[in-house]
C-alpha atoms as a PDB file:
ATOM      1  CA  UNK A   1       2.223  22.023 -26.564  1.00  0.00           C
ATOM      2  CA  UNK A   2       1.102  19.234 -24.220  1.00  0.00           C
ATOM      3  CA  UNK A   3       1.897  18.926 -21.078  1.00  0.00           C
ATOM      4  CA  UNK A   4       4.749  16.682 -19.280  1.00  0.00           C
ATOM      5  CA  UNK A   5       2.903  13.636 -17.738  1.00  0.00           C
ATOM      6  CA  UNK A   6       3.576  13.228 -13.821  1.00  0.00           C
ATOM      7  CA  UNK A   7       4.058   9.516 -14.218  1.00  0.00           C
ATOM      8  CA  UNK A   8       4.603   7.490 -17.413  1.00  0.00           C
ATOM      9  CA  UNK A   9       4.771   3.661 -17.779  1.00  0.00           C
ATOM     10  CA  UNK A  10       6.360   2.536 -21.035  1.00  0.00           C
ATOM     11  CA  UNK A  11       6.464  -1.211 -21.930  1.00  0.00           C
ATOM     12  CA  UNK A  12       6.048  -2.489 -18.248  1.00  0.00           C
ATOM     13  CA  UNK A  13       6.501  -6.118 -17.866  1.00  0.00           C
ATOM     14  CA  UNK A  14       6.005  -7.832 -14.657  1.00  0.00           C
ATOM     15  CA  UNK A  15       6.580 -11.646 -13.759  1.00  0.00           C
ATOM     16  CA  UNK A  16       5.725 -13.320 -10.541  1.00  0.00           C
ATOM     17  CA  UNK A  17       9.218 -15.924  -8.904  1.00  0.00           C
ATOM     18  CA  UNK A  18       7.496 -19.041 -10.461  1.00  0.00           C
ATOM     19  CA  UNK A  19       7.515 -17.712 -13.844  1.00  0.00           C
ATOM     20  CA  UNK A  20       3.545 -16.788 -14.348  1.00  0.00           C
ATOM     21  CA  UNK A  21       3.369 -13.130 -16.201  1.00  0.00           C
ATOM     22  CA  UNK A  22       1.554 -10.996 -14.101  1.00  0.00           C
ATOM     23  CA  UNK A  23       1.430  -8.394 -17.145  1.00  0.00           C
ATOM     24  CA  UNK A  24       3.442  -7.508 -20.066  1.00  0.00           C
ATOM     25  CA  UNK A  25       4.433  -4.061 -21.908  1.00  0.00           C
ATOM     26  CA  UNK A  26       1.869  -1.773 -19.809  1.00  0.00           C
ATOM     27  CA  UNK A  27       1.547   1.443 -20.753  1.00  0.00           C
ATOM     28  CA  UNK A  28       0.140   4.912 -18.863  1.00  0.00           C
ATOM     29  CA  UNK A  29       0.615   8.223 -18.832  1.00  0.00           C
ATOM     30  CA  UNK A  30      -1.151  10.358 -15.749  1.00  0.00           C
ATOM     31  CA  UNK A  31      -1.209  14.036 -16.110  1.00  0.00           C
ATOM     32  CA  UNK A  32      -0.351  16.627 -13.272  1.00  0.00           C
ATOM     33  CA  UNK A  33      -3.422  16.942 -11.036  1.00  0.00           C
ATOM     34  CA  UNK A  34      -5.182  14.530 -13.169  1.00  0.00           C
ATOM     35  CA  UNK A  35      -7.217  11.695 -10.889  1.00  0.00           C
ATOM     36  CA  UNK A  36      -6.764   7.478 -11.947  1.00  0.00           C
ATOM     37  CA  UNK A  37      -8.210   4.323 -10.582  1.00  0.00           C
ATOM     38  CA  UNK A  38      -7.335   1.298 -11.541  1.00  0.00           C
ATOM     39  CA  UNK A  39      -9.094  -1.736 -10.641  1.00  0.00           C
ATOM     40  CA  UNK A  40      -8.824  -5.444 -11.441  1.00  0.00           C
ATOM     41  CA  UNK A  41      -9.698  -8.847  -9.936  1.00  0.00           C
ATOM     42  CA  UNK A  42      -7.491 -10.086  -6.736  1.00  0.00           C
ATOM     43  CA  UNK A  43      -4.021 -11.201  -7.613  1.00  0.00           C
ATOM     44  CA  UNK A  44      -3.963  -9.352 -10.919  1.00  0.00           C
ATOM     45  CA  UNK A  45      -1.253  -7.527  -9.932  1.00  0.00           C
ATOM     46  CA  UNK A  46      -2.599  -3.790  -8.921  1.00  0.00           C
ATOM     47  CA  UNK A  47      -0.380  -3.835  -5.299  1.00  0.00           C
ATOM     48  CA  UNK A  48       2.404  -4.855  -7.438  1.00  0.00           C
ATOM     49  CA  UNK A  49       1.991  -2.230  -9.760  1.00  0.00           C
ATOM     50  CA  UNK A  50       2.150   0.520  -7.249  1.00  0.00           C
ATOM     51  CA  UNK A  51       5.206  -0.598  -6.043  1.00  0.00           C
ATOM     52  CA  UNK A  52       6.790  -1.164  -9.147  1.00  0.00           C
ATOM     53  CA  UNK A  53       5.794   2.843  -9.986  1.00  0.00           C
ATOM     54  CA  UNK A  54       7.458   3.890  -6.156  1.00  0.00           C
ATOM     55  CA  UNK A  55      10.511   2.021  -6.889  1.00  0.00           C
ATOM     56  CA  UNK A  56       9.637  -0.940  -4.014  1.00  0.00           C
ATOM     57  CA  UNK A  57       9.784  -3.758  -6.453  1.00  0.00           C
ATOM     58  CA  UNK A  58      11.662  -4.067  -9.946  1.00  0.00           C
ATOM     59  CA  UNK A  59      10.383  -4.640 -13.629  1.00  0.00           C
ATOM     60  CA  UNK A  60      11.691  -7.681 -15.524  1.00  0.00           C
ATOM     61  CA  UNK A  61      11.591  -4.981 -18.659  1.00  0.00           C
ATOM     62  CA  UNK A  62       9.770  -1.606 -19.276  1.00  0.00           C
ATOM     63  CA  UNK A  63      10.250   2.267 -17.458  1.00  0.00           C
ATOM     64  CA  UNK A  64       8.952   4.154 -14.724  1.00  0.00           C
ATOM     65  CA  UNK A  65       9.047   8.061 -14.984  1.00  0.00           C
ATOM     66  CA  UNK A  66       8.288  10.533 -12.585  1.00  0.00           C
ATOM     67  CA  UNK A  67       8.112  13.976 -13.313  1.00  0.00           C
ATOM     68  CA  UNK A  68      10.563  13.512 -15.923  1.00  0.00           C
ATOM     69  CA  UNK A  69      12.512  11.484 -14.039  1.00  0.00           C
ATOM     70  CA  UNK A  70      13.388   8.030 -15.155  1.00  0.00           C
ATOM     71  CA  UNK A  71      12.987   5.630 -11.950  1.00  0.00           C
ATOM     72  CA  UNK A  72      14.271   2.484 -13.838  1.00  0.00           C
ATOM     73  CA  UNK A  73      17.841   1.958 -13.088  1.00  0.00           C
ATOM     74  CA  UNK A  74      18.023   3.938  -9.803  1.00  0.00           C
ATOM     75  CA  UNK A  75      20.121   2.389  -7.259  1.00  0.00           C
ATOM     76  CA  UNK A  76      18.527   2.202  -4.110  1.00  0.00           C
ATOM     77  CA  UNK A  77      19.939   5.321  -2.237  1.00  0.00           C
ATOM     78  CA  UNK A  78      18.762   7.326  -5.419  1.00  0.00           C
ATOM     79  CA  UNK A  79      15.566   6.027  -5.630  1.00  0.00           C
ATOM     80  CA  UNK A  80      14.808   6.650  -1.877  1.00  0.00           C
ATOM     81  CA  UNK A  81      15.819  10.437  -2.570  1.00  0.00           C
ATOM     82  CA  UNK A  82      12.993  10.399  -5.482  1.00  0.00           C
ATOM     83  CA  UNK A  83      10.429   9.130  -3.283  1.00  0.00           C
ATOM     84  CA  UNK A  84      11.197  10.770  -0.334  1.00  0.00           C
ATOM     85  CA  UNK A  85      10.477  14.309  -2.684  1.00  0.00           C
ATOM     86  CA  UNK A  86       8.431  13.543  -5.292  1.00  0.00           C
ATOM     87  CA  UNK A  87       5.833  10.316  -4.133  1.00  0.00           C
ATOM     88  CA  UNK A  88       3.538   9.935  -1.265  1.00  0.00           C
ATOM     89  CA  UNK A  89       2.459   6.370  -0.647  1.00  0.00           C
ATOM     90  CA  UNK A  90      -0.526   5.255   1.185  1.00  0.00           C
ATOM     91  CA  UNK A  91      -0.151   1.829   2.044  1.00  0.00           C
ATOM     92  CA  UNK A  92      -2.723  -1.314   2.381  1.00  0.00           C
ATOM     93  CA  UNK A  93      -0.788  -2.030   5.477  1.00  0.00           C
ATOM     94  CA  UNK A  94      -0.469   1.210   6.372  1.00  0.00           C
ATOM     95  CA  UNK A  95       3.166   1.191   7.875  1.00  0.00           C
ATOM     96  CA  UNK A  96       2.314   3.022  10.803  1.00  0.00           C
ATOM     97  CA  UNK A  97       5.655   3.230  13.198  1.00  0.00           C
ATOM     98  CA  UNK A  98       4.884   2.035  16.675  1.00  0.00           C
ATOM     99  CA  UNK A  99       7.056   3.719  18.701  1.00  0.00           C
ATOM    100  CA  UNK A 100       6.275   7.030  17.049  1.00  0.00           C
ATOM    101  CA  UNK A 101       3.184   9.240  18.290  1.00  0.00           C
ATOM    102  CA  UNK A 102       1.333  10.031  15.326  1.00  0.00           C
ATOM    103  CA  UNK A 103       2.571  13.646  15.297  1.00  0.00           C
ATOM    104  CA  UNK A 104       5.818  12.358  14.921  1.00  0.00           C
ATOM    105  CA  UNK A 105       4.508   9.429  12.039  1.00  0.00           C
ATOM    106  CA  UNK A 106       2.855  11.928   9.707  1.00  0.00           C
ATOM    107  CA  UNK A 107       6.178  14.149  10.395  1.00  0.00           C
ATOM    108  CA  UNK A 108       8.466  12.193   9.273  1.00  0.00           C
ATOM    109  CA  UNK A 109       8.802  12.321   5.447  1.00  0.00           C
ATOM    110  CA  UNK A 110       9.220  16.444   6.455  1.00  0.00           C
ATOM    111  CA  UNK A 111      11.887  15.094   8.776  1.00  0.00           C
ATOM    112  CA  UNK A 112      13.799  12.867   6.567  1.00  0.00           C
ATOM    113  CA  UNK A 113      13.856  15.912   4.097  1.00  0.00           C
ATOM    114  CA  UNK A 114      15.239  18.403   6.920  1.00  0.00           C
ATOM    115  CA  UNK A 115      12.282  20.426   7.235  1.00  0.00           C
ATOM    116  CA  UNK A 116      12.632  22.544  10.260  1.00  0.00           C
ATOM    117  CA  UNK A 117      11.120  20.593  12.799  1.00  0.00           C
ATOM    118  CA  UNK A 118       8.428  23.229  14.685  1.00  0.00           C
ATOM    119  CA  UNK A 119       7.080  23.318  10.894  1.00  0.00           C
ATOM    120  CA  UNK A 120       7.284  19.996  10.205  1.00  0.00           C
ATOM    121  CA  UNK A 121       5.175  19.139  13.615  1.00  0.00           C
ATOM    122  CA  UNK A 122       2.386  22.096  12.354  1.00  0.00           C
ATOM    123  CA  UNK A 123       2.269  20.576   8.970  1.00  0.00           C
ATOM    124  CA  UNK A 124       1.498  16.799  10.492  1.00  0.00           C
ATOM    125  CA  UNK A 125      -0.934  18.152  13.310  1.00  0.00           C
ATOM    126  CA  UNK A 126      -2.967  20.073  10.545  1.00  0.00           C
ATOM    127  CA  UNK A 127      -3.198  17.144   8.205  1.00  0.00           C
ATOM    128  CA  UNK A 128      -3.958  15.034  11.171  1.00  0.00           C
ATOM    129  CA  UNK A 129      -6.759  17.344  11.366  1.00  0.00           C
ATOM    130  CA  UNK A 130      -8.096  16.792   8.040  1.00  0.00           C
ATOM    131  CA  UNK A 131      -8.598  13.801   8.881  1.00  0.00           C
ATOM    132  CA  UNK A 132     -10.184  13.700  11.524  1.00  0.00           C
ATOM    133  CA  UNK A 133      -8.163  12.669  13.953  1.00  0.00           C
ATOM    134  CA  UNK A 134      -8.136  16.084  16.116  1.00  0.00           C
ATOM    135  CA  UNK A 135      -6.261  16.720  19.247  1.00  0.00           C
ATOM    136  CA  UNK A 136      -4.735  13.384  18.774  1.00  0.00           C
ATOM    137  CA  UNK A 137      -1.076  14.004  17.431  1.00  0.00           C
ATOM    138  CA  UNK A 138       0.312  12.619  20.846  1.00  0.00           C
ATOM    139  CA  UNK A 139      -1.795   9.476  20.766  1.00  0.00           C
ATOM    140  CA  UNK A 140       0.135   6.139  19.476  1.00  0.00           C
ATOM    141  CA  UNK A 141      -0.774   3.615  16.666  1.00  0.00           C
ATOM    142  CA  UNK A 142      -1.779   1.114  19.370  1.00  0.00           C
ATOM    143  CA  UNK A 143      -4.342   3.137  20.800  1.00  0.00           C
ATOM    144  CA  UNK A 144      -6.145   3.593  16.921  1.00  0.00           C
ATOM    145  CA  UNK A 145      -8.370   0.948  15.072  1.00  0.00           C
ATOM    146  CA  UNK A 146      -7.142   0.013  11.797  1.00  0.00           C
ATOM    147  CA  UNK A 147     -10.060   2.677  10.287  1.00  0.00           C
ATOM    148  CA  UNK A 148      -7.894   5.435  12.364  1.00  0.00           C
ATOM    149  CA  UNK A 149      -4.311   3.977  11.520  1.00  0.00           C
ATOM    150  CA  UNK A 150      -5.457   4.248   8.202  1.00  0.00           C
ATOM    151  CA  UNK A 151      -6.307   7.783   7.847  1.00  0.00           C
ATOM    152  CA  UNK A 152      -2.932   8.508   9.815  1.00  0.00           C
ATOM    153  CA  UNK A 153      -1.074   6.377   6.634  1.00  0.00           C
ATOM    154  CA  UNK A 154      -3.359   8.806   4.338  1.00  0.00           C
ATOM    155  CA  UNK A 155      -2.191  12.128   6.747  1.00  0.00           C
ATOM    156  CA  UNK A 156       1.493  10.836   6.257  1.00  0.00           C
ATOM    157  CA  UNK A 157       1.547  10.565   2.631  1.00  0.00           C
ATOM    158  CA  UNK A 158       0.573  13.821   1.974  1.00  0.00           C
ATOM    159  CA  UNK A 159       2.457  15.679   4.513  1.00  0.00           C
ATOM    160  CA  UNK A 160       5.520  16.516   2.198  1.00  0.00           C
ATOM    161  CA  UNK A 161       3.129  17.772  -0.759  1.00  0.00           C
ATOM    162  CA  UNK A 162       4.083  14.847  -2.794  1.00  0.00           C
ATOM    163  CA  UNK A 163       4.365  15.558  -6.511  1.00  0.00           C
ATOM    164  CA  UNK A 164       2.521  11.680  -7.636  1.00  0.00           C
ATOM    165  CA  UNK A 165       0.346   9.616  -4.878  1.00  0.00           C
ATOM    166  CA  UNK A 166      -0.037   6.369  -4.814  1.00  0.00           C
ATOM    167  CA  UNK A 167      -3.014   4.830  -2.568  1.00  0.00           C
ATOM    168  CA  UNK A 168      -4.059   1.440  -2.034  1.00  0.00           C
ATOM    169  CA  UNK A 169      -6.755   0.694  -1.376  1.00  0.00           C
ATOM    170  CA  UNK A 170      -7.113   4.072   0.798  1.00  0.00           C
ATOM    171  CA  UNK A 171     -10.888   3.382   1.752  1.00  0.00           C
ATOM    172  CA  UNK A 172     -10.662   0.333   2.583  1.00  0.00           C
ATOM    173  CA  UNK A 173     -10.943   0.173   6.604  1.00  0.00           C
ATOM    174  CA  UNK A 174     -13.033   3.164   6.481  1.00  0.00           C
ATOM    175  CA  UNK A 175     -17.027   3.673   6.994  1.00  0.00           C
ATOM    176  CA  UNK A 176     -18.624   5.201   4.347  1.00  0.00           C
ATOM    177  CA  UNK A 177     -18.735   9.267   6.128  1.00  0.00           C
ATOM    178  CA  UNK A 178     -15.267   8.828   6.401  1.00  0.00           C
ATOM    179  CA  UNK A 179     -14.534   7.266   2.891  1.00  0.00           C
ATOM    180  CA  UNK A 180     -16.246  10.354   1.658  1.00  0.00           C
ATOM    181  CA  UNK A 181     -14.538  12.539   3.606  1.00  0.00           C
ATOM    182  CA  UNK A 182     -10.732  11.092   2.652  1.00  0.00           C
ATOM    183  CA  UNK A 183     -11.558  10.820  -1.044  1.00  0.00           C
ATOM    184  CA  UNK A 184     -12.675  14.233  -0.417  1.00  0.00           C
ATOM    185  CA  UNK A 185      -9.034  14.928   0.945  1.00  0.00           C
ATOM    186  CA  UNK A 186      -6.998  12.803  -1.575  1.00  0.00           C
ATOM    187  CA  UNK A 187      -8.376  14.288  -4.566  1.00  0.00           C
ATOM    188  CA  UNK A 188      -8.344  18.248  -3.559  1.00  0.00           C
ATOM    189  CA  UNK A 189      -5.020  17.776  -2.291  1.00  0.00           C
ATOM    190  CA  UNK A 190      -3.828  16.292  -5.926  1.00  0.00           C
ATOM    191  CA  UNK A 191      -5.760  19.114  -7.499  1.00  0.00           C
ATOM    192  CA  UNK A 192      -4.965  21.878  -5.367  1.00  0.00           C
ATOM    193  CA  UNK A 193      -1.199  21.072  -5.942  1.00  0.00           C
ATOM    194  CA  UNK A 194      -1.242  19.445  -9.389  1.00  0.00           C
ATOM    195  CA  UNK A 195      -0.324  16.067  -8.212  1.00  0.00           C
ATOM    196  CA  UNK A 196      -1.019  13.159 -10.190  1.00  0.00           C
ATOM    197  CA  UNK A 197      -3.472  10.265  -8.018  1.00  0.00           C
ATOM    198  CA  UNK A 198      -3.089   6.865  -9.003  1.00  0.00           C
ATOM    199  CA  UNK A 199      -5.932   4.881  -6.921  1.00  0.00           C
ATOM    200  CA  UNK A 200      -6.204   0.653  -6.559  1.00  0.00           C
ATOM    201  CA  UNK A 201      -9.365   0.080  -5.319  1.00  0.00           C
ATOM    202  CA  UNK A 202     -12.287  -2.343  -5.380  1.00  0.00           C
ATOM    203  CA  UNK A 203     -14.593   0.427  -4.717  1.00  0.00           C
ATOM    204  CA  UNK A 204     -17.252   1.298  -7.374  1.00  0.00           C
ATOM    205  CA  UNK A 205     -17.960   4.802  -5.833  1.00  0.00           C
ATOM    206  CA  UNK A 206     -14.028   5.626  -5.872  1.00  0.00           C
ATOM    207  CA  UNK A 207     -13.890   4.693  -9.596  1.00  0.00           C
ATOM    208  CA  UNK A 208     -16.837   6.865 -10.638  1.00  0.00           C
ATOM    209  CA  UNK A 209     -15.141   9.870  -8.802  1.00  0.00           C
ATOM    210  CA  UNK A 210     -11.915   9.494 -10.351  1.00  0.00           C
ATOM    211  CA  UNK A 211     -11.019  11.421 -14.003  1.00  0.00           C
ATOM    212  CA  UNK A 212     -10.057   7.745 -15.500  1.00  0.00           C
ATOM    213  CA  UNK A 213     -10.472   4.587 -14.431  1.00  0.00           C
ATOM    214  CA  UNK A 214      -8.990   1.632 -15.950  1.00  0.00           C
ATOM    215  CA  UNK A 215      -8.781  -2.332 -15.300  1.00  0.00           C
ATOM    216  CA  UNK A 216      -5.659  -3.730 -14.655  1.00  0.00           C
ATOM    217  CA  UNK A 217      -5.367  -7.436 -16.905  1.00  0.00           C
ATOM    218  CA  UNK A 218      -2.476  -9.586 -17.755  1.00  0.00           C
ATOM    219  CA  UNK A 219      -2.800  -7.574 -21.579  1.00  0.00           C
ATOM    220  CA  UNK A 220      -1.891  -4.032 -19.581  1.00  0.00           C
ATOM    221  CA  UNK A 221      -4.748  -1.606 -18.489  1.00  0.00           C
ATOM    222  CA  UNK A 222      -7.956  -1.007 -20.745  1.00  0.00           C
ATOM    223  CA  UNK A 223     -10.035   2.114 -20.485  1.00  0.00           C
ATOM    224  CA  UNK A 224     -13.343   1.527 -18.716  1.00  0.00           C
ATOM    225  CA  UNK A 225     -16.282   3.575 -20.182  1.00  0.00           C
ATOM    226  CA  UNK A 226     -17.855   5.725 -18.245  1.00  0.00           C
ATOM    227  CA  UNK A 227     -21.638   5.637 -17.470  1.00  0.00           C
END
């Protein structure tokens, strides 16, 4: 019997405000812990996909499935519910909350789910450890580089032990160590708790570490072979 995918794309069709088709009846299954990248020239669509998949941004046609959840159709409050539980997002622009320490930014997908909040503040400083960003849980967002603000957007994503994450372009700001290490981080988590990892990236050495990696066109994704 196979397996229930984590996330499932059926027939996703995606259209930019001045009519141009960004693509049309896109298809993917990703299975639990299973690792994809997807890559694709700029302006192909691959942000837009991600937040079509967390429920940010709407199909003209086509479904989104989550863990067996159809996303398509959600109204907003229910949709935020399925994120909050089920997705962690890591962001190009990482959404860091100024006014928060970064304790208190990683925390808060625990806090939004009413995790007890001594717990929720362990759980943050030890991913904000494994990231390397020791000792500085009190520290706030204007006092990081965009390198560090990033790996505090990678910390908070995978606080809640998301069932699906979504990363874009996670390496991005980083140096290469550091890449390393976070890819490192990303894909054990996914392993380790059978979460599906759907990557956008224009990194070659990302794509050759992932399971799958596939290139996003107008025509839907297309398997790349693997060297």
């Amino acid at each position: 019997m196979t397996a229930q995918p984590m996330l499932a794309l059926q027939g996703l069709t995606k259209s930019l405000p001045g009519g141009r088709v960004l693509f049309s009846d896109l298809d993917l299954k990703v299975a639990p812990g299973e690792f994809v990248a997807v890559m694709g020239e700029s302006g192909v669509g691959k942000s837009t996909l991600l937040n079509l998949i967390a429920g940010l941004d709407r199909a003209d046609r086509g479904e989104v499935i989550v863990g067996g959840q159809t996303l398509t159709g959600l109204d907003d409050d229910a949709a935020t519910l399925l994120r909050r539980d089920r997705i962690g997002f890591v962001f190009q622009a990482f959404h860091v909350l100024p006014h928060l320490s970064l304790a208190r930014n990683v925390a808060l997908p625990l806090v939004l789910a009413r995790a007890e909040p001594g717990e929720a503040l362990a759980r943050a400083t030890a991913l904000l450890d494994a990231v390397g960003l020791q000792g500085r849980g009190g520290d706030y967002p204007r006092q990081l580089s965009g390198g560090e603000l990033q790996r505090v957007a990678i910390a908070r994503a995978l606080v809640h032990r998301p069932a699906l994450i979504l990363a874009d372009e996670p390496t991005g700001n980083l140096d290469p160590e550091t890449a390393d290490r976070i890819m490192g981080l990303l894909a054990g988590q996914s392993r380790e708790a059978g979460a599906a990892l759907l990557i956008v990236t224009h990194s070659d050495k990302v794509a050759a570490a992932a399971d799958r990696c596939l290139l996003l066109t107008a025509k839907g994704l297309v398997e790349q072979e693997r060297g």
